[in-house]
C-alpha atoms as a PDB file:
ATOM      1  CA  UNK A   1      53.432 -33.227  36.592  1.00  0.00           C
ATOM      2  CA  UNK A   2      56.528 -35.167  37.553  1.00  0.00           C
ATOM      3  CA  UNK A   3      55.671 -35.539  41.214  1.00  0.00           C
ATOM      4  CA  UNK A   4      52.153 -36.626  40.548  1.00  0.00           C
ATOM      5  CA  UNK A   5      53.745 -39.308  37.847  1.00  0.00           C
ATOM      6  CA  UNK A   6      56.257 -40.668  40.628  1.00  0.00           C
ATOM      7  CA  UNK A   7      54.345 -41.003  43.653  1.00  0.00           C
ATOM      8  CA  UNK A   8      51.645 -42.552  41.473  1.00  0.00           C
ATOM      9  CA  UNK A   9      54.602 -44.892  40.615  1.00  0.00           C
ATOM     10  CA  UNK A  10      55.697 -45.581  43.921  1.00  0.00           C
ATOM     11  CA  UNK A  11      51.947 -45.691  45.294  1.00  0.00           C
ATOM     12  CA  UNK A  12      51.054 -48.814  42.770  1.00  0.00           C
ATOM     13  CA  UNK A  13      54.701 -50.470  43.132  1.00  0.00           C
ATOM     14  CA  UNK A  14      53.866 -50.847  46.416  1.00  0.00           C
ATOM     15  CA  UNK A  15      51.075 -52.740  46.023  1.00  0.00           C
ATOM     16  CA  UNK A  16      53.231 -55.176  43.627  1.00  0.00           C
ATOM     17  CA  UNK A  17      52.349 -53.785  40.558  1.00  0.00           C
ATOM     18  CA  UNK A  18      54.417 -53.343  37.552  1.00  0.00           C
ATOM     19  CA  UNK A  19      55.311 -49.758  36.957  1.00  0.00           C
ATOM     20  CA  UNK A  20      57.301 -47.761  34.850  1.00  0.00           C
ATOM     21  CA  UNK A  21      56.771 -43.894  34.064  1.00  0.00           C
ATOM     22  CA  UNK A  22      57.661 -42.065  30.778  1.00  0.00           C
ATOM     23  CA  UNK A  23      58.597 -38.256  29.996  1.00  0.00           C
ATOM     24  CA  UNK A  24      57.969 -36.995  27.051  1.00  0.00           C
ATOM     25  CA  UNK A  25      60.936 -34.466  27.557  1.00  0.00           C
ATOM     26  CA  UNK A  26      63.377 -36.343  26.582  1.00  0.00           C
ATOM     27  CA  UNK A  27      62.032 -36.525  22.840  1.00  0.00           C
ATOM     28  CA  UNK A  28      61.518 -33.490  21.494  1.00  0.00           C
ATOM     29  CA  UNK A  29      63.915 -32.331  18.796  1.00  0.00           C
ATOM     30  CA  UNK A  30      64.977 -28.588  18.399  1.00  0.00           C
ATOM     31  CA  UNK A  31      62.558 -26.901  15.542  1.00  0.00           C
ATOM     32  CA  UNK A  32      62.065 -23.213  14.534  1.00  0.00           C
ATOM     33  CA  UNK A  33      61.362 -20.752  16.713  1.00  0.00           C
ATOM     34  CA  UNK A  34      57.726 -21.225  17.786  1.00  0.00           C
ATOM     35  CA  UNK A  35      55.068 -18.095  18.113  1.00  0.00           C
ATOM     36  CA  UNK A  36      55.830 -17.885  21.579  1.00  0.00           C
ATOM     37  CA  UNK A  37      59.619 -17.505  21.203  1.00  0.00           C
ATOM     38  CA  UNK A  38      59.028 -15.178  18.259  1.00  0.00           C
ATOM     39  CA  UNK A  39      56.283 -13.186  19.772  1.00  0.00           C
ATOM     40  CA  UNK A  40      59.358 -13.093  22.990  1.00  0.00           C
ATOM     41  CA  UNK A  41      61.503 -12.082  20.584  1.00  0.00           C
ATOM     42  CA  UNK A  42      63.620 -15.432  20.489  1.00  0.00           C
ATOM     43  CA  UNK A  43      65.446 -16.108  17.320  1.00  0.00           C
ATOM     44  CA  UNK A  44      67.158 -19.407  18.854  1.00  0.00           C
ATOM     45  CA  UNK A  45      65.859 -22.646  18.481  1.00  0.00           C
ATOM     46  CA  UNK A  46      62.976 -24.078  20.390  1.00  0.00           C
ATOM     47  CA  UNK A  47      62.857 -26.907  22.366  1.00  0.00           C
ATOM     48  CA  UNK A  48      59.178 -26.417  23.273  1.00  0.00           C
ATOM     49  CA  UNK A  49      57.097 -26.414  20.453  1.00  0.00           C
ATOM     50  CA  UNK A  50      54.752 -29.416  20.226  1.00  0.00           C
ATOM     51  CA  UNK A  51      56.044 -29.918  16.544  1.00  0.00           C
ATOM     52  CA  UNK A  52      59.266 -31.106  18.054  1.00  0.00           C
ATOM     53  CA  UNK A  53      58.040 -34.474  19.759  1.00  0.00           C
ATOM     54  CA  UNK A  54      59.994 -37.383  18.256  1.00  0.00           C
ATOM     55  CA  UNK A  55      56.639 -38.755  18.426  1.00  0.00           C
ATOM     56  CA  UNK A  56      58.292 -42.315  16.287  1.00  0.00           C
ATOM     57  CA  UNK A  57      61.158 -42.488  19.098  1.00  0.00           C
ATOM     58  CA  UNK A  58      58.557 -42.036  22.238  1.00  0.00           C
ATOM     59  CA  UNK A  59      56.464 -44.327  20.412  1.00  0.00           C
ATOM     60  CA  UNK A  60      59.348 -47.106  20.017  1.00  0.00           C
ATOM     61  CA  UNK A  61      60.513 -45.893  23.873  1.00  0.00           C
ATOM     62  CA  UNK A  62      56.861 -47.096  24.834  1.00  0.00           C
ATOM     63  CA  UNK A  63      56.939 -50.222  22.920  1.00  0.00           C
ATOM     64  CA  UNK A  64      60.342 -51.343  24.768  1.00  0.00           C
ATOM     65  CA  UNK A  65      59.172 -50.263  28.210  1.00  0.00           C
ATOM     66  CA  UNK A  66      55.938 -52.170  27.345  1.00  0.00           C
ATOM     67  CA  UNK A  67      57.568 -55.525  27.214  1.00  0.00           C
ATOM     68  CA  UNK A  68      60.392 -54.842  29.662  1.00  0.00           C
ATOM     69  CA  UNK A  69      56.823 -54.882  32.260  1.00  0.00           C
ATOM     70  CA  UNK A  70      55.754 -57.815  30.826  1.00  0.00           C
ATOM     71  CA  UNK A  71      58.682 -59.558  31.085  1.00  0.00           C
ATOM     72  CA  UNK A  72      59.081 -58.732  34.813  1.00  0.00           C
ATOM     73  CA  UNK A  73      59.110 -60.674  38.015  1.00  0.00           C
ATOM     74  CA  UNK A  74      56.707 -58.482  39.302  1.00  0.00           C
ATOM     75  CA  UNK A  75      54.205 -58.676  36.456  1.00  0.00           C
ATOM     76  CA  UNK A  76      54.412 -62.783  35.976  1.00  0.00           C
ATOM     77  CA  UNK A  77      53.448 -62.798  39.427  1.00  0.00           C
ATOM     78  CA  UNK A  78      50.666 -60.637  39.189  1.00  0.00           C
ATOM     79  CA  UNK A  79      49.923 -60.213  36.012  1.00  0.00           C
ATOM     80  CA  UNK A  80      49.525 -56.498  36.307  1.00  0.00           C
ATOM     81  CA  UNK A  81      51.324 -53.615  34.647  1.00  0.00           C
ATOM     82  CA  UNK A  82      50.811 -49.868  34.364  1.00  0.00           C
ATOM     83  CA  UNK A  83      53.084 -47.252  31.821  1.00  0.00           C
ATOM     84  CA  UNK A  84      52.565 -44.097  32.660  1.00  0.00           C
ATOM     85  CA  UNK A  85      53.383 -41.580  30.112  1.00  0.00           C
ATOM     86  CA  UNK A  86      53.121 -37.942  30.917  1.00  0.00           C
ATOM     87  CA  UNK A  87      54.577 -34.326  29.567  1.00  0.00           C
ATOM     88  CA  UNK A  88      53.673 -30.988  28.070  1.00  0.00           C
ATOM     89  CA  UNK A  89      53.079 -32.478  24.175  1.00  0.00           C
ATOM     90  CA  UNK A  90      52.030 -36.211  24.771  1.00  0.00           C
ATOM     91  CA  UNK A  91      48.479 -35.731  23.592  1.00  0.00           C
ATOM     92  CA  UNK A  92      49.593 -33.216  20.641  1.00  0.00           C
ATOM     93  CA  UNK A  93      49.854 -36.294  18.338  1.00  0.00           C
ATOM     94  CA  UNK A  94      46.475 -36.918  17.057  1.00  0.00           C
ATOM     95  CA  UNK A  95      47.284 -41.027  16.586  1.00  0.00           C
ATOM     96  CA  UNK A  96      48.631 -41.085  19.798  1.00  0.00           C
ATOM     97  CA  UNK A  97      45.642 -39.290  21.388  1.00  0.00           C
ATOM     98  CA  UNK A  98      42.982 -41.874  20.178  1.00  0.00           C
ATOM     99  CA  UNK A  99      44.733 -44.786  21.164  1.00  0.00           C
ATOM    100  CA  UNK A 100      45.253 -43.578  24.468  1.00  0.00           C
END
C-alpha cells in the first residue's frame, strides 16, 4: 500500500500538483490483545487492532496537512491539491468513512 501511495505522489507532483500522503501507522495506540493475538496466543499488547487508531490525532494530522497544501507555492499556482491518506484501519472509523 505504501508504494502505490508514493508513486501516486510522485506521479501527480510531477505534473505540479500539490501532494502530500498520510499513514495511518503512525496513530494507533497500543490496546488489549485483539482476537487475533489471543486466538495466536499473544498476551502482549497489540498494536494492530483497529480499536487502536488515534482516529482524533489522524484527524487533527489531516487538518494540518490540509492547509500546509493550501498554503503552498505549488497549490497558489495551480490551485490544485491532493491528501492521500492510506493504511490498514483508515476506513474502520465509521465518521471518517462517510466523509471520505
Amino acid at each position: 500500500m505504501k508504494a502505490v501511495g508514493a508513486s501516486l505522489r510522485q506521479k501527480l507532483s510531477a505534473y505540479g500538483l500539490a501532494v502530500e500522503q498520510i499513514d495511518d501507522s503512525r496513530f494507533h495506540l497500543l490496546t488489549a490483545p485483539c482476537c487475533v493475538c489471543t486466538a495466536n496466543g499473544c498476551q502482549d499488547d497489540c498494536a494492530h487492532s483497529p480499536v487502536g487508531l488515534d482516529s482524533w490525532a489522524l484527524v487533527n494530522r489531516i487538518r494540518n496537512t490540509v492547509k500546509a497544501i493550501e498554503g503552498s507555492a505549488r497549490f497558489a499556482t495551480t490551485k490544485h491539491g491532493l491528501l492521500i491518506v492510506q493504511g490498514k484501519h483508515v476506513l474502520y472509523d465509521t465518521v471518517m468513512s462517510k466523509e471520505a
